[in-house]
N, C-alpha and C. Protein backbone atom coordinates (compact mmCIF):
# COMPACT_ATOMS: atom_id res chain seq x y z
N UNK A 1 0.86 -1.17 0.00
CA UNK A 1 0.00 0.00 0.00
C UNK A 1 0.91 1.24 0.00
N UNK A 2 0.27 1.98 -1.11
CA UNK A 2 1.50 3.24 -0.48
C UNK A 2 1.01 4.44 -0.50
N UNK A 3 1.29 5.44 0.15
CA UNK A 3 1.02 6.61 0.46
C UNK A 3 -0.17 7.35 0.13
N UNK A 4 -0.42 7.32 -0.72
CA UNK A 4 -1.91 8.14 -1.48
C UNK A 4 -3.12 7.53 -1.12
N UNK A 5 -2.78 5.33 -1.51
CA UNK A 5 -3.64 4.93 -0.44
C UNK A 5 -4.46 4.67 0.62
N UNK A 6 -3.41 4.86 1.16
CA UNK A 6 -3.19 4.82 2.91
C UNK A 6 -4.24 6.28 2.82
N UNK A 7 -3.85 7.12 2.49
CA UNK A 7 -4.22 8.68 2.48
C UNK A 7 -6.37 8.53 2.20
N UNK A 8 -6.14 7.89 0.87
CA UNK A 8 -7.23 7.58 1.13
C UNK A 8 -8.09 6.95 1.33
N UNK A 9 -7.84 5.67 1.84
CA UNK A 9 -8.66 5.17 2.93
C UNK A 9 -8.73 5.88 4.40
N UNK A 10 -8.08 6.69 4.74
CA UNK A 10 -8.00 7.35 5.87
C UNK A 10 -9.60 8.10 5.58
N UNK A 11 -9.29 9.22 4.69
CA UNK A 11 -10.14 10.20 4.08
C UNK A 11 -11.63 9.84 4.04
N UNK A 12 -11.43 8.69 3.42
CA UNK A 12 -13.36 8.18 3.44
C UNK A 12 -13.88 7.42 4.65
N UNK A 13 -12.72 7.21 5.75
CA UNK A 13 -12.88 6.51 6.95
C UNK A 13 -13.66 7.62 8.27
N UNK A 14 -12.83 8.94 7.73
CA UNK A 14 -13.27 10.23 8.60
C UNK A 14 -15.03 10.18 8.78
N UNK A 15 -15.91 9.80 7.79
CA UNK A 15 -17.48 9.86 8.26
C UNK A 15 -17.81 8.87 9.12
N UNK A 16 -16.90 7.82 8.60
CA UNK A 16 -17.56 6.63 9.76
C UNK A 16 -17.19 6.68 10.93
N UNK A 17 -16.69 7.77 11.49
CA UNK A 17 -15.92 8.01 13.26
C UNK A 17 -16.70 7.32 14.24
N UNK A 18 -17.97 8.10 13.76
CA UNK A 18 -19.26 7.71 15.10
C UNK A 18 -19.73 6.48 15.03
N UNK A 19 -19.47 5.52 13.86
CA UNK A 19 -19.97 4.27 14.23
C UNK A 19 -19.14 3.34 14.64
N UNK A 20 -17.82 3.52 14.86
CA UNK A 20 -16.80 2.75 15.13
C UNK A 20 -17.05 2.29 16.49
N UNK A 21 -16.58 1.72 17.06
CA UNK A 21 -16.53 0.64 18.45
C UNK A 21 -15.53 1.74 18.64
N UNK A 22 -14.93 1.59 20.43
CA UNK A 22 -14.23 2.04 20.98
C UNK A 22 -12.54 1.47 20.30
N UNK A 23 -12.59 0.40 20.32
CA UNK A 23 -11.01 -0.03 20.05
C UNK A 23 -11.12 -0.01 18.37
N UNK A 24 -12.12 -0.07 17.39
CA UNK A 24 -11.56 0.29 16.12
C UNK A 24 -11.10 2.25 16.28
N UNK A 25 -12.07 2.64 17.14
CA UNK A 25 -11.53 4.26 16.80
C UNK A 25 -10.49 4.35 17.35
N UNK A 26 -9.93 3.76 18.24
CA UNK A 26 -8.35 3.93 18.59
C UNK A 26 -7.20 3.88 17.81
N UNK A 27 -7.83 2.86 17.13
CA UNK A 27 -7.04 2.00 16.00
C UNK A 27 -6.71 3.23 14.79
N UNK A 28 -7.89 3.55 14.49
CA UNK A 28 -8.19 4.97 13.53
C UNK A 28 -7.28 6.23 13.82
N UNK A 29 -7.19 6.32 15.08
CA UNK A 29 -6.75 8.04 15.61
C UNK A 29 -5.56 7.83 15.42
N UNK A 30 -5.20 5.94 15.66
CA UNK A 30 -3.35 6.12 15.49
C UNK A 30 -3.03 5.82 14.15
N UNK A 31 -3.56 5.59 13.37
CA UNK A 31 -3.42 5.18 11.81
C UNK A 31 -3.31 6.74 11.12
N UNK A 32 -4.28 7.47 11.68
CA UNK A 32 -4.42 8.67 11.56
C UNK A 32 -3.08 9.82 12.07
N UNK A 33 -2.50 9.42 13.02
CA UNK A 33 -1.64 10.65 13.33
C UNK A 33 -0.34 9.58 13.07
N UNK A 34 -0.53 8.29 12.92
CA UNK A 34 1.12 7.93 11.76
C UNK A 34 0.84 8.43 10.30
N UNK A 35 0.25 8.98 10.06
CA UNK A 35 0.21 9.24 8.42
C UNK A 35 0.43 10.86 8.73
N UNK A 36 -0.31 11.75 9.42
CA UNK A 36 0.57 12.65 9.65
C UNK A 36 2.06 12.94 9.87
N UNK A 37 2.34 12.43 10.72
CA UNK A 37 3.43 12.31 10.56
C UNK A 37 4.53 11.44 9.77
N UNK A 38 3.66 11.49 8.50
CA UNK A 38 4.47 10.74 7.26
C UNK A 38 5.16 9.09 7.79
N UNK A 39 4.54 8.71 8.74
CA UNK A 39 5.12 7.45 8.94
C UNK A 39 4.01 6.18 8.03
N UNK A 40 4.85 5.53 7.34
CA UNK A 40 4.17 3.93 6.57
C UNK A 40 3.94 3.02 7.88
N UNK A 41 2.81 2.69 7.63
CA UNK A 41 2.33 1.99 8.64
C UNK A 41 2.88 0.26 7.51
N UNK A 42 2.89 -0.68 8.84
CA UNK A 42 3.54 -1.77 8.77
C UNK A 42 2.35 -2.73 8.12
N UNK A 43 2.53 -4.23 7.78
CA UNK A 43 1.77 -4.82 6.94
C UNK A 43 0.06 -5.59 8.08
N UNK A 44 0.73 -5.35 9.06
CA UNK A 44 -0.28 -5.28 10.01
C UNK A 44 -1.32 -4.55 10.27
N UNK A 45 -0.84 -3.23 10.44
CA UNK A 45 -1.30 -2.07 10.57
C UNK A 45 -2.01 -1.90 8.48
N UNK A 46 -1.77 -2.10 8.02
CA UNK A 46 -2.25 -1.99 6.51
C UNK A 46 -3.66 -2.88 6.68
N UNK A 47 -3.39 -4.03 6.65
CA UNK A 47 -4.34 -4.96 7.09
C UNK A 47 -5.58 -4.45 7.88
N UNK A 48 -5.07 -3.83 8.89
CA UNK A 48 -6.63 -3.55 9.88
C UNK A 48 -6.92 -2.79 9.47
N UNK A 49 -6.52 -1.27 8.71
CA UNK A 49 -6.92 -0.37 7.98
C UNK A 49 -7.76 -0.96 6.97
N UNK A 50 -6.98 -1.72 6.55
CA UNK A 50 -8.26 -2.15 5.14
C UNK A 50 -9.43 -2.92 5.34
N UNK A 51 -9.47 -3.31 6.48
CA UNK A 51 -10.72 -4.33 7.57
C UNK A 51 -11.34 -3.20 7.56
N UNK A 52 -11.19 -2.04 8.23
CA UNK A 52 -12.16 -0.86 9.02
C UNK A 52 -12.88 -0.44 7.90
N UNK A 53 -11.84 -0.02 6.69
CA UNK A 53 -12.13 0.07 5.27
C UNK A 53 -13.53 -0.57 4.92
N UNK A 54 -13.38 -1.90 4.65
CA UNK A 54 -14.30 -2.59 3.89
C UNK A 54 -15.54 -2.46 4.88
N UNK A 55 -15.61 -2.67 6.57
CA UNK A 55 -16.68 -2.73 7.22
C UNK A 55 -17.13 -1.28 7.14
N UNK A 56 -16.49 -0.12 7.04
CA UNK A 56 -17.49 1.10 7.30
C UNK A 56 -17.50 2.14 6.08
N UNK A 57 -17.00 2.03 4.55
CA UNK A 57 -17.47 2.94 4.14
C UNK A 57 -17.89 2.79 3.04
N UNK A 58 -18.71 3.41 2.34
CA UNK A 58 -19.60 3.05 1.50
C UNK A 58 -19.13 3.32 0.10
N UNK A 59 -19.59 2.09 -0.13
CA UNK A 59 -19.22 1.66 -1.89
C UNK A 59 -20.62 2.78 -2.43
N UNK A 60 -20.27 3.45 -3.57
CA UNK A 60 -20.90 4.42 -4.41
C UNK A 60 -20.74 3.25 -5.96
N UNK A 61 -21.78 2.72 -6.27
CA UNK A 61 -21.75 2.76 -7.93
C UNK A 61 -22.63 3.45 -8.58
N UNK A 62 -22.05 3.66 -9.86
CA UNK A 62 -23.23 4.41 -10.98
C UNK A 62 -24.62 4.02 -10.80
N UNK A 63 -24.66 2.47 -10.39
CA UNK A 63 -26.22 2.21 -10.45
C UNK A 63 -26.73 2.90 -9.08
N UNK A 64 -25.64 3.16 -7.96
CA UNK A 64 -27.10 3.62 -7.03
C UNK A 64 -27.18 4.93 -7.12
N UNK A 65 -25.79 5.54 -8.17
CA UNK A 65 -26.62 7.19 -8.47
C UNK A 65 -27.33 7.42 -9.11
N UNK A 66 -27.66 6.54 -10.19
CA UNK A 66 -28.53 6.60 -11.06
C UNK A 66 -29.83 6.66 -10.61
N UNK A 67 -30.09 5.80 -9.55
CA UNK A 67 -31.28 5.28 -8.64
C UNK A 67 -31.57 6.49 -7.99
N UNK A 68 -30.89 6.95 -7.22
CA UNK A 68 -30.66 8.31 -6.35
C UNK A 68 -31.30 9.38 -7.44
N UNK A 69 -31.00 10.02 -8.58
CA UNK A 69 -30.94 10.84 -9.59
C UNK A 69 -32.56 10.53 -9.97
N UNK A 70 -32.88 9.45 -10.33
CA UNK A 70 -34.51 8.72 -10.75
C UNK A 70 -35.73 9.30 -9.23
N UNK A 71 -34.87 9.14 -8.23
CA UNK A 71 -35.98 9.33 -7.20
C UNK A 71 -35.74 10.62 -6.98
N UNK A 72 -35.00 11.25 -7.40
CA UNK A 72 -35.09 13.12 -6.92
C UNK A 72 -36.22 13.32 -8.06
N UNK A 73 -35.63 13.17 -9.61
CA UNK A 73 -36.42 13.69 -10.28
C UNK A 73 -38.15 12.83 -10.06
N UNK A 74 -38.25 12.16 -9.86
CA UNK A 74 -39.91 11.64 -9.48
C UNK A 74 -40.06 12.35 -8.86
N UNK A 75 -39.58 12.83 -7.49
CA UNK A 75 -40.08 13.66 -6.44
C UNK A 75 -40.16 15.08 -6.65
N UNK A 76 -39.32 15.65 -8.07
CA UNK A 76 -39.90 16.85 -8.76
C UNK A 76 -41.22 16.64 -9.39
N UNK A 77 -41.30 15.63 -10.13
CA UNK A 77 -42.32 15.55 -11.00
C UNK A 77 -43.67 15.54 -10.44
N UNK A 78 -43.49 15.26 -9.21
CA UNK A 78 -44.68 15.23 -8.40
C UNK A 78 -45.40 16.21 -7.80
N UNK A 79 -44.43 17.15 -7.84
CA UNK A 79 -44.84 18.73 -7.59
C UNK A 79 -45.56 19.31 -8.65
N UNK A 80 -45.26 18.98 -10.11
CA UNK A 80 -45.64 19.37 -11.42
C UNK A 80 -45.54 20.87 -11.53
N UNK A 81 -45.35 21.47 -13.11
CA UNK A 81 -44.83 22.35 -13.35
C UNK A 81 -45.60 23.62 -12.96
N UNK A 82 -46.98 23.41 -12.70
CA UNK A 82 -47.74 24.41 -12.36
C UNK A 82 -47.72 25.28 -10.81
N UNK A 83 -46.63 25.00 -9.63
CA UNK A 83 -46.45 25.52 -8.93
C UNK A 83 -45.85 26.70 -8.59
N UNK A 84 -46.51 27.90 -8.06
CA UNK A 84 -46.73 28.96 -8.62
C UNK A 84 -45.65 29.90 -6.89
N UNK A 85 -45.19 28.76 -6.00
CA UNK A 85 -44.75 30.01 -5.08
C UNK A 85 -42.87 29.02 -5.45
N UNK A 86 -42.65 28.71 -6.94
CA UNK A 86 -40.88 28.86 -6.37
C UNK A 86 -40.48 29.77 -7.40
């Protein structure tokens, strides 16, 4: 794993703070201030990062923006064009 990586899995890990257990957020704060301080975390430390990874942050594909994008616009359409206070 190297640097940019590490960087961002950190980055998309930051929303999931509040759902972490007590000993994964520990785990986090120090994964977190060895990368500040430019230190490579070891193949261990890579490992549990990429555990916390896969359990807390969310996979985005095209299909569920697409899905997302389909239910905004329904929920315009439902207003219809004749609404007269926007």
């Amino acid at each position: 794993m190297n640097r940019k990586e590490q960087r961002t899995l950190l980055a998309e890990l930051r929303d999931a703070m509040d759902k972490m257990s007590r000993e994964e957020l520990d785990d986090f704060r120090m994964f977190r201030e060895r990368d500040k301080d430019d230190e490579d975390l070891d193949l261990i430390s890579q490992r549990r990062l990429e555990q916390l990874h896969t359990k807390y942050a969310v996979k985005k594909s095209p299909k569920d923006i697409d899905a997302l994008l389909k239910k905004y616009s329904r929920q315009v359409d439902d207003f219809g064009p004749d609404r007269s206070d926007c």
